[in-house]
PDB file of N, CA and C in Angstrom:
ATOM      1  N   UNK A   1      -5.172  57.101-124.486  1.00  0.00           N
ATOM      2  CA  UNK A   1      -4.699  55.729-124.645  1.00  0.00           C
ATOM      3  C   UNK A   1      -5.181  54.894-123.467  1.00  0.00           C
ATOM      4  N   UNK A   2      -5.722  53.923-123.480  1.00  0.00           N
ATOM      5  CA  UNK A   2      -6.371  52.991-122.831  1.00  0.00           C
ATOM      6  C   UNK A   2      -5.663  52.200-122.178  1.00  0.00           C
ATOM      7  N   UNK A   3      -5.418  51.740-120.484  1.00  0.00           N
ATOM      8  CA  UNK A   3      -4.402  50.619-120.277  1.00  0.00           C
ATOM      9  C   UNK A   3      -4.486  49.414-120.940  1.00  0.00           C
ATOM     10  N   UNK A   4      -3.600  48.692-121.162  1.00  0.00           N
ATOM     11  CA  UNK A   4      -3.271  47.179-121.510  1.00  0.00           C
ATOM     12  C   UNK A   4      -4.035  45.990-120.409  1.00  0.00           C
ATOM     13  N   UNK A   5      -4.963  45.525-121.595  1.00  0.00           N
ATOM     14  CA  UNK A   5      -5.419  44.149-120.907  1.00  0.00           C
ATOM     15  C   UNK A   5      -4.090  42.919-119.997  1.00  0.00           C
ATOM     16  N   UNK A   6      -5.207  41.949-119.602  1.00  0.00           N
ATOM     17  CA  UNK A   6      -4.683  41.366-118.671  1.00  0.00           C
ATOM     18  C   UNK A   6      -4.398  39.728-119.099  1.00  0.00           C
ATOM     19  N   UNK A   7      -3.295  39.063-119.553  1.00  0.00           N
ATOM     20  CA  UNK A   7      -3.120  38.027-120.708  1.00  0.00           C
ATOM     21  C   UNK A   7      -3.122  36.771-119.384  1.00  0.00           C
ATOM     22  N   UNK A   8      -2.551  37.273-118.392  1.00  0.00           N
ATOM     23  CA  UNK A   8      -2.203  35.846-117.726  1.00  0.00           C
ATOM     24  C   UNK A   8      -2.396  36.787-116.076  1.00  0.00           C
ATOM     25  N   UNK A   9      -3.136  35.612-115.057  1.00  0.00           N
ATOM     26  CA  UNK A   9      -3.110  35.770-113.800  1.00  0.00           C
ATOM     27  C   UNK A   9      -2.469  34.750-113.004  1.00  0.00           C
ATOM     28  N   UNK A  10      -1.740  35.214-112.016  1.00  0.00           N
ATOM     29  CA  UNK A  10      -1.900  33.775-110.835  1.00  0.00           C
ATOM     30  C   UNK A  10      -1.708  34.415-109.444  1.00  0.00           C
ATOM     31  N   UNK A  11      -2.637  33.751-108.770  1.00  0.00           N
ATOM     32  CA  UNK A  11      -3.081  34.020-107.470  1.00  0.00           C
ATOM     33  C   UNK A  11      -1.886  33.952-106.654  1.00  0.00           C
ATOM     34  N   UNK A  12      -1.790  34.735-105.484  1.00  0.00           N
ATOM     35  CA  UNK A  12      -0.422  34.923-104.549  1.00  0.00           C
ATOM     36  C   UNK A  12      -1.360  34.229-103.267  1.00  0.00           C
ATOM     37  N   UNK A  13      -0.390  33.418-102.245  1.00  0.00           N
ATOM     38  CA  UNK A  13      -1.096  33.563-100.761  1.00  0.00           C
ATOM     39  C   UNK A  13      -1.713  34.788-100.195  1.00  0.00           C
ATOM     40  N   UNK A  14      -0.969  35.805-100.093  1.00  0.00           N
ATOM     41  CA  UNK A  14      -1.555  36.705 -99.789  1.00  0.00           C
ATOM     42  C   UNK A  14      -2.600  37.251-100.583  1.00  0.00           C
ATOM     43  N   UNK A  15      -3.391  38.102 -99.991  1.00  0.00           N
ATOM     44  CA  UNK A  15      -4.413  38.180-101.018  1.00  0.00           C
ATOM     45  C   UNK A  15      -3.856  39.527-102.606  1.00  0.00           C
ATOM     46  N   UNK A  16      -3.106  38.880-102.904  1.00  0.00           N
ATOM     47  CA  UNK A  16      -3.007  39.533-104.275  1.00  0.00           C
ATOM     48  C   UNK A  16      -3.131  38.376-105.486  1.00  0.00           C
ATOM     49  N   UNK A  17      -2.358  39.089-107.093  1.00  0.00           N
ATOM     50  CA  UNK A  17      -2.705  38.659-107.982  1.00  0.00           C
ATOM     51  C   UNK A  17      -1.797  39.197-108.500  1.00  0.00           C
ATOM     52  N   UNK A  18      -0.804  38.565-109.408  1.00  0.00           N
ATOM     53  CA  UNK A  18       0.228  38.642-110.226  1.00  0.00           C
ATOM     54  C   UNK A  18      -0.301  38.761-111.976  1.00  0.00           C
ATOM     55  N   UNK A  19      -0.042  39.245-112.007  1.00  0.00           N
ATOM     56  CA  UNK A  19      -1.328  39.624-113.450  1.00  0.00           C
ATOM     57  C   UNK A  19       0.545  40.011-114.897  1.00  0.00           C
ATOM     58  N   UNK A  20       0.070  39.373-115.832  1.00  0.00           N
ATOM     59  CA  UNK A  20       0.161  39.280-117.062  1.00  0.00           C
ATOM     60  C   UNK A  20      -0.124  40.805-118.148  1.00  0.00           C
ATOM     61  N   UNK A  21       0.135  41.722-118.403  1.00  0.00           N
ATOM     62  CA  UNK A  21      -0.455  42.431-119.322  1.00  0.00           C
ATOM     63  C   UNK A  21      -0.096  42.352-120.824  1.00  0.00           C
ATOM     64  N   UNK A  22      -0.684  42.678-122.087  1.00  0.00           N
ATOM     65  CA  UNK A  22      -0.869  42.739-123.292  1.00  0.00           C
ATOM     66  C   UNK A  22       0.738  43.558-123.458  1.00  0.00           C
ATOM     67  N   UNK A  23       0.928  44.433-122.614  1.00  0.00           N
ATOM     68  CA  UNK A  23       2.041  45.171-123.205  1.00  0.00           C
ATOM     69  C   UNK A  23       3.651  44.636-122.828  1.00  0.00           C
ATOM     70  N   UNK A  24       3.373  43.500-122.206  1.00  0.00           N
ATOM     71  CA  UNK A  24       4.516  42.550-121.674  1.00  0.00           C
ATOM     72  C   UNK A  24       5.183  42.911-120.170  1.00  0.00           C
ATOM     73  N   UNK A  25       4.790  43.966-119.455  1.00  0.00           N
ATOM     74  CA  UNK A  25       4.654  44.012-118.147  1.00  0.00           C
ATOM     75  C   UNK A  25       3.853  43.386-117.211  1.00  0.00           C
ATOM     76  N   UNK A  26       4.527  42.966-116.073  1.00  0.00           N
ATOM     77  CA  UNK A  26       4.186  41.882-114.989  1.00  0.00           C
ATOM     78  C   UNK A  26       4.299  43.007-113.707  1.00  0.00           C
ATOM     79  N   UNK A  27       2.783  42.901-113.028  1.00  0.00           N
ATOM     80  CA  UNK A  27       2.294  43.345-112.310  1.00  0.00           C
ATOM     81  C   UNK A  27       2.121  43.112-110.778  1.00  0.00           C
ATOM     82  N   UNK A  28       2.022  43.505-109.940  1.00  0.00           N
ATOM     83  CA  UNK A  28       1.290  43.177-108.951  1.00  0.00           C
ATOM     84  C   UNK A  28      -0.001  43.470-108.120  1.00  0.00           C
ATOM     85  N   UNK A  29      -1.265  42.968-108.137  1.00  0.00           N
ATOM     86  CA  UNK A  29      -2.344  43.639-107.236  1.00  0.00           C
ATOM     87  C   UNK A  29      -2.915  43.414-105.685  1.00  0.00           C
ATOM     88  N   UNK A  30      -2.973  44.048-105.124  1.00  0.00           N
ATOM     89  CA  UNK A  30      -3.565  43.495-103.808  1.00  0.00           C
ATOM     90  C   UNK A  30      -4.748  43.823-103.744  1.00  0.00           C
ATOM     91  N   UNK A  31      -5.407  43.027-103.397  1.00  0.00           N
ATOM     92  CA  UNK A  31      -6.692  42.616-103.327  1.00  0.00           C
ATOM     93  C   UNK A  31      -7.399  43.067-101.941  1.00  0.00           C
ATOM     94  N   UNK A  32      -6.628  43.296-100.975  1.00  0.00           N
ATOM     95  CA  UNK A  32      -7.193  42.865 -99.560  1.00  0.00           C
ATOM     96  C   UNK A  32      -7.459  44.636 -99.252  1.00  0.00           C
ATOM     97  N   UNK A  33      -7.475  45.509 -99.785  1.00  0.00           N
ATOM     98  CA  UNK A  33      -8.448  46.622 -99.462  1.00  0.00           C
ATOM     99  C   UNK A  33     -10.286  46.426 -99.826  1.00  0.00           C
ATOM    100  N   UNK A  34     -10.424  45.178-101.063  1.00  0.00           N
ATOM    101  CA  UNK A  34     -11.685  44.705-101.089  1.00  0.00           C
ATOM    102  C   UNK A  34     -12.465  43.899-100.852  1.00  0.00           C
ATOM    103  N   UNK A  35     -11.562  42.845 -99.640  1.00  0.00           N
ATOM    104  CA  UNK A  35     -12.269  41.489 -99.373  1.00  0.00           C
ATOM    105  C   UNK A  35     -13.550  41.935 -97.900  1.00  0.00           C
ATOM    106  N   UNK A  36     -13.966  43.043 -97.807  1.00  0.00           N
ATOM    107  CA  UNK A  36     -14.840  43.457 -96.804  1.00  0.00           C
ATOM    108  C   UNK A  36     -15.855  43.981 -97.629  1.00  0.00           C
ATOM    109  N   UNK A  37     -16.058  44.232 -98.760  1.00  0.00           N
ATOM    110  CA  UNK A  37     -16.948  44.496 -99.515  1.00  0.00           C
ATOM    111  C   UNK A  37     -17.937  43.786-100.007  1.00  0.00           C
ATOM    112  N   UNK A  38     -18.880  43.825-100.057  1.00  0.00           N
ATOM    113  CA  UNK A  38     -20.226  43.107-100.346  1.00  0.00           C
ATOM    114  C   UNK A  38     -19.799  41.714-101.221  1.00  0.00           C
ATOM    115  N   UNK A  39     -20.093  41.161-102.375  1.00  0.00           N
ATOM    116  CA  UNK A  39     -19.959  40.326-103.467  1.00  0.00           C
ATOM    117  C   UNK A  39     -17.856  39.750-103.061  1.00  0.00           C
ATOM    118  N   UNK A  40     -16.983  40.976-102.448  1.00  0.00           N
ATOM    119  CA  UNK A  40     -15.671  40.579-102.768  1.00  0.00           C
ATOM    120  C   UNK A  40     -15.562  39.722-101.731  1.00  0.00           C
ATOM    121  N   UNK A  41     -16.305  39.834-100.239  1.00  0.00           N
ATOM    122  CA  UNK A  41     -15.809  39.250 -99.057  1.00  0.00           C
ATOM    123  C   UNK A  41     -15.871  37.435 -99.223  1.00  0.00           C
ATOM    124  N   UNK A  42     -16.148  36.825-100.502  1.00  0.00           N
ATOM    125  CA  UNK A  42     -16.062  35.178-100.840  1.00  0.00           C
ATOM    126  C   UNK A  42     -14.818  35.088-100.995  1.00  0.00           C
ATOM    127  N   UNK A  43     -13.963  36.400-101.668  1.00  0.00           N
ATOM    128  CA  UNK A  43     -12.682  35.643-102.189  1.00  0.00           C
ATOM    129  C   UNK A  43     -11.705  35.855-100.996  1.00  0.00           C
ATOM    130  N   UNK A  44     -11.923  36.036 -99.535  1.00  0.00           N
ATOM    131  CA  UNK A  44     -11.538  35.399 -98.538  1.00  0.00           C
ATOM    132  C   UNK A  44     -11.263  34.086 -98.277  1.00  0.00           C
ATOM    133  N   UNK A  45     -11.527  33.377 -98.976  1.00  0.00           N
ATOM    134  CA  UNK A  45     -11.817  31.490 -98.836  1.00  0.00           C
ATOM    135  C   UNK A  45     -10.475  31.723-100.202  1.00  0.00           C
ATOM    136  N   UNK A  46      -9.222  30.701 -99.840  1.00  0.00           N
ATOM    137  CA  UNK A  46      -8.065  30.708-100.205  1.00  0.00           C
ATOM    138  C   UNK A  46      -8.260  29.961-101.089  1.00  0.00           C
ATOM    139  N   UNK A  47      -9.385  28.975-101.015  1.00  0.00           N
ATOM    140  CA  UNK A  47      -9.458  28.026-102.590  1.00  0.00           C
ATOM    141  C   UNK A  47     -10.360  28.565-103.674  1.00  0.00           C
ATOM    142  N   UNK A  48     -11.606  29.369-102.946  1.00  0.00           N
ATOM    143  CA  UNK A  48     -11.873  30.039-104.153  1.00  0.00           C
ATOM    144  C   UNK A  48     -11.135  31.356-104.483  1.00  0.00           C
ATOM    145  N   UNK A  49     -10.411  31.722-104.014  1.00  0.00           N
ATOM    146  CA  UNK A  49      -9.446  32.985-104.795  1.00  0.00           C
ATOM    147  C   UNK A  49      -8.419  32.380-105.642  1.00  0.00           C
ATOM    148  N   UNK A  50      -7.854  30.947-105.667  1.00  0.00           N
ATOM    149  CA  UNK A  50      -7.086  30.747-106.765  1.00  0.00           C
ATOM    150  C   UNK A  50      -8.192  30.205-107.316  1.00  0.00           C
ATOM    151  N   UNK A  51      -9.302  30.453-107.522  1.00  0.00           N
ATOM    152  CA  UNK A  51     -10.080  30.234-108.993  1.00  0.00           C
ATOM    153  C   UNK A  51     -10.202  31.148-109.872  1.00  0.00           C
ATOM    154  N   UNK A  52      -9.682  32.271-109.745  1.00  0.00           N
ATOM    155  CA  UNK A  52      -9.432  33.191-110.698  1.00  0.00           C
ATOM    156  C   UNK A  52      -8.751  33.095-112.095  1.00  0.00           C
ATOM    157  N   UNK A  53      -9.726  33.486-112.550  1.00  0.00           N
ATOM    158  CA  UNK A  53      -9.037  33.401-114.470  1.00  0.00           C
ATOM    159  C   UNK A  53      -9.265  34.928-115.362  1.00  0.00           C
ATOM    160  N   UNK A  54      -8.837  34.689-116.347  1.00  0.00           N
ATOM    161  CA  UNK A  54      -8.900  35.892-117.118  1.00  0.00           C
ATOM    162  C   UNK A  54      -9.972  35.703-118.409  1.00  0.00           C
ATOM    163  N   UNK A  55     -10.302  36.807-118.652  1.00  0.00           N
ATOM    164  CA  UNK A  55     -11.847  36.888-119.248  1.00  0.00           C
ATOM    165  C   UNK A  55     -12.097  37.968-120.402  1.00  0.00           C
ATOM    166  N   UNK A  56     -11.516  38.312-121.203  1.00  0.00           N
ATOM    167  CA  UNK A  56     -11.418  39.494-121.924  1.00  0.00           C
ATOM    168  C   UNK A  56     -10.127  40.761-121.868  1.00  0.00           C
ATOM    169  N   UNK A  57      -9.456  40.249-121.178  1.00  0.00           N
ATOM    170  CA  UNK A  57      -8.207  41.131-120.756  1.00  0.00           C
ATOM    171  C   UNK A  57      -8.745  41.379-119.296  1.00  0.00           C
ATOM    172  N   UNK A  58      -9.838  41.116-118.406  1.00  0.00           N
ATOM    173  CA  UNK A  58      -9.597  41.259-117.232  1.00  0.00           C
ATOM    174  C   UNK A  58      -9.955  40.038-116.263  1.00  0.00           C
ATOM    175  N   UNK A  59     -10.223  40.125-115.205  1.00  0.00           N
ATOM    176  CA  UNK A  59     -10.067  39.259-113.909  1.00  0.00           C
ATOM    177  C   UNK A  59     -11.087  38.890-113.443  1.00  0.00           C
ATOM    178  N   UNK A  60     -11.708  37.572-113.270  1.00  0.00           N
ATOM    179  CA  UNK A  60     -12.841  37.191-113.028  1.00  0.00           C
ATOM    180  C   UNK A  60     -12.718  35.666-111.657  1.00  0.00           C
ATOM    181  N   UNK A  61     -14.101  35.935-111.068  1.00  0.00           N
ATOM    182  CA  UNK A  61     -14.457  34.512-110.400  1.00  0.00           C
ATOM    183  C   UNK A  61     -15.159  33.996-110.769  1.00  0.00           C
ATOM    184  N   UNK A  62     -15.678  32.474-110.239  1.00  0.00           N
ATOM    185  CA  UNK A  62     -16.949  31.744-110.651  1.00  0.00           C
ATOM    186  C   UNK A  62     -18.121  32.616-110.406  1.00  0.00           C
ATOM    187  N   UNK A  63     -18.169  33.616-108.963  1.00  0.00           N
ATOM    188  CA  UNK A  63     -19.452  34.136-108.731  1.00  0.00           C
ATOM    189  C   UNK A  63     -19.652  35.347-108.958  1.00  0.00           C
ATOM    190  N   UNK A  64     -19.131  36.040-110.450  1.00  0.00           N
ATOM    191  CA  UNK A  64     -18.948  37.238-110.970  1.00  0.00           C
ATOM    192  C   UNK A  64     -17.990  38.588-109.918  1.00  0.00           C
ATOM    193  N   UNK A  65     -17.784  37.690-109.003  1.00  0.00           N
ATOM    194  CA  UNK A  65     -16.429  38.640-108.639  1.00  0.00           C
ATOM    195  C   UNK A  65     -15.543  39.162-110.302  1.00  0.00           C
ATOM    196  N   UNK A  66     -14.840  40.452-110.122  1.00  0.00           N
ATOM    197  CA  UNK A  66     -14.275  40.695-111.500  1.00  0.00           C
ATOM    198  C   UNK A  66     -13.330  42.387-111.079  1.00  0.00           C
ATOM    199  N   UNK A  67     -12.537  42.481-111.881  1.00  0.00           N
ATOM    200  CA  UNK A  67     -11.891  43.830-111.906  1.00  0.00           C
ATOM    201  C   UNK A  67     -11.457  43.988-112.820  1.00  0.00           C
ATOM    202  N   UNK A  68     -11.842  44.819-113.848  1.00  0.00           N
ATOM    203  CA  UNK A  68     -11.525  45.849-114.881  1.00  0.00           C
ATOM    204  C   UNK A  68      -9.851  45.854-115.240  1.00  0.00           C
ATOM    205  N   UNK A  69      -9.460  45.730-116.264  1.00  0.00           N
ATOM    206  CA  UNK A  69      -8.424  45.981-116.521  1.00  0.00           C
ATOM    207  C   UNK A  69      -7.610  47.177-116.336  1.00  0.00           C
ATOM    208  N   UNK A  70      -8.363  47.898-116.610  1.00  0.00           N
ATOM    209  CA  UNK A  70      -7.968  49.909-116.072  1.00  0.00           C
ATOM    210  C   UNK A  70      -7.610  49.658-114.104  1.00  0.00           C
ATOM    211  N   UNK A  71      -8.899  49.139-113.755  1.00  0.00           N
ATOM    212  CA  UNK A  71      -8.296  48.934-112.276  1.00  0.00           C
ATOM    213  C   UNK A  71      -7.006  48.093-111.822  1.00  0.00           C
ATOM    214  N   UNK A  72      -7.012  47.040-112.495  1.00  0.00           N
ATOM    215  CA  UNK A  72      -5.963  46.300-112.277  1.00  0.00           C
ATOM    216  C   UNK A  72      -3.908  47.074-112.430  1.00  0.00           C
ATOM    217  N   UNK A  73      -4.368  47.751-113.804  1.00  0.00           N
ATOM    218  CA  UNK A  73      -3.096  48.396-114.389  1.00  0.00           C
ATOM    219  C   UNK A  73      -2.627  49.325-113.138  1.00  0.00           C
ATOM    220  N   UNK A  74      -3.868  50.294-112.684  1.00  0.00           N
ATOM    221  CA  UNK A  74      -3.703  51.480-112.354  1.00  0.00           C
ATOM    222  C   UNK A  74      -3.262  51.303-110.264  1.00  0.00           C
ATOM    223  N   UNK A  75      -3.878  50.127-110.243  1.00  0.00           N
ATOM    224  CA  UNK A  75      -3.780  49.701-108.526  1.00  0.00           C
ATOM    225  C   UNK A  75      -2.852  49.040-108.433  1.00  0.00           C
ATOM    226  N   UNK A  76      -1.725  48.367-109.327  1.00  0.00           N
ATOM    227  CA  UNK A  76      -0.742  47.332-109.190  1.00  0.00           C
ATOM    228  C   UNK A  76       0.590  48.010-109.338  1.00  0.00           C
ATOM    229  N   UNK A  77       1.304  47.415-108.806  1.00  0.00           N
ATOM    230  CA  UNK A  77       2.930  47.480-109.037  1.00  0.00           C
ATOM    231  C   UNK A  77       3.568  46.484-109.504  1.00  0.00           C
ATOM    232  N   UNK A  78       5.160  47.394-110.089  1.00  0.00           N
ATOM    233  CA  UNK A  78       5.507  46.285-111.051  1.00  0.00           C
ATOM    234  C   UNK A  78       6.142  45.425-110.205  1.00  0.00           C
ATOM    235  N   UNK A  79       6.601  44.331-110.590  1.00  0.00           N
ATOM    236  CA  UNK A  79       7.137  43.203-110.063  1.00  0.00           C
ATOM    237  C   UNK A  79       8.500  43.053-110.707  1.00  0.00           C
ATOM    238  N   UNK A  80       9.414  42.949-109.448  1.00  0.00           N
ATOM    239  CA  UNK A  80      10.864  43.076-109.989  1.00  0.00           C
ATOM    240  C   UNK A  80      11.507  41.418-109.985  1.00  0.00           C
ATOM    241  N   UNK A  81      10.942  40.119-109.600  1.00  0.00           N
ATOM    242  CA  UNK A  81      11.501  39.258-109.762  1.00  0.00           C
ATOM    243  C   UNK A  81      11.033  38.223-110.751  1.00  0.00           C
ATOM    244  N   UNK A  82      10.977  37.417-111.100  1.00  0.00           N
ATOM    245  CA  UNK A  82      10.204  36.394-112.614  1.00  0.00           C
ATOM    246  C   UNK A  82       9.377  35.594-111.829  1.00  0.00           C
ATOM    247  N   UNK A  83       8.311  36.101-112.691  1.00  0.00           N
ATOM    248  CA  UNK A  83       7.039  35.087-112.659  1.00  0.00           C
ATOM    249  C   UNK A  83       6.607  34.021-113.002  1.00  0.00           C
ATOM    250  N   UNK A  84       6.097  32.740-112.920  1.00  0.00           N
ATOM    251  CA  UNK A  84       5.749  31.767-113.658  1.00  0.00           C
ATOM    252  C   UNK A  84       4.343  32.092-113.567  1.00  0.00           C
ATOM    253  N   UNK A  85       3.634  32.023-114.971  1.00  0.00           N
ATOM    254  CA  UNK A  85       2.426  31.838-115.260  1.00  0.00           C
ATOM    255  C   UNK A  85       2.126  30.484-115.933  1.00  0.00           C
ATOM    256  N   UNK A  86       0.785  29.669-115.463  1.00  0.00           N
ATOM    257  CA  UNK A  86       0.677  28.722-116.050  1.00  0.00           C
ATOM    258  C   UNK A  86       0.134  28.842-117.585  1.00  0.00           C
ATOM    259  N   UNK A  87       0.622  28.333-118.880  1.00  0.00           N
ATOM    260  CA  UNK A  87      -0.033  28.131-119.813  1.00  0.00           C
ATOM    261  C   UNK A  87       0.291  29.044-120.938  1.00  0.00           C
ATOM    262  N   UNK A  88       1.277  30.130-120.642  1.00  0.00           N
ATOM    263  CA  UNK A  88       2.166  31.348-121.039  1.00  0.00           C
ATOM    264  C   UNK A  88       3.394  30.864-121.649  1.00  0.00           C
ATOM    265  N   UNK A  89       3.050  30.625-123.630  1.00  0.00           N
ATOM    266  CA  UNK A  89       4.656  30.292-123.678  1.00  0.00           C
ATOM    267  C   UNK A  89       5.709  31.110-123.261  1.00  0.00           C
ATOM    268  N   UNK A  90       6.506  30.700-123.138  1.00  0.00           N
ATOM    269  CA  UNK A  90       7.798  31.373-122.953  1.00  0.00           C
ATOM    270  C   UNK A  90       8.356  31.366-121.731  1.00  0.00           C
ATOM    271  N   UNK A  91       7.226  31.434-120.679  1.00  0.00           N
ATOM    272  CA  UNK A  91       6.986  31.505-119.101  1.00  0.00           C
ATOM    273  C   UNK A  91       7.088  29.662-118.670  1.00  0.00           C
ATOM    274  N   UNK A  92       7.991  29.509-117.513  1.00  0.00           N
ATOM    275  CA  UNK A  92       8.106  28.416-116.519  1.00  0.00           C
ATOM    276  C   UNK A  92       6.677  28.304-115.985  1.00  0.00           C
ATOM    277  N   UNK A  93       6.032  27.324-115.679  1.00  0.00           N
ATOM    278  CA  UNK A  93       4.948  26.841-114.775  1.00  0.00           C
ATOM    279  C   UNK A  93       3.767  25.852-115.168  1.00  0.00           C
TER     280      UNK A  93
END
């Protein structure tokens, strides 16, 4: 069985990502074990990391920055307080 895509993101100050999944669990990822990495070290710059959107069930930038939905599921924790996602009925934001 395959993890659950990624329906809704929104960027945290810190360098994570509050991520949305298909199966109605709300996630958390941190990001900042990859901002020293070749292509990842742009999304250091705080305005282009909230340019992040979702792209097929996973996580994308303008400059093909991206992470897999399997990565996302499998590197995140759940999130115990309510999220607002923008553009998510049901969801505040």
């Amino acid at each position: 069985m395959s993890n659950p895509k990624v329906v809704a993101v929104e960027p945290e100050e810190t360098p994570s990502l509050v991520l949305a999944f298909a199966n109605g669990e709300r996630r958390r990822f941190d990001v900042s074990p990859y901002l020293d990495k070749g292509i990842f070290r742009e999304l250091r710059d705080p305005a282009y990391f909230r340019r992040v959107r979702t792209v097929s069930g996973y996580v994308t930038w303008p400059h093909a920055q991206d992470f897999s939905w399997d990565t996302l599921y499998l590197e995140s924790v759940p999130v115990d307080s309510p999220v607002e996602f923008r553009g998510i009925p049901g969801t505040p934001g």
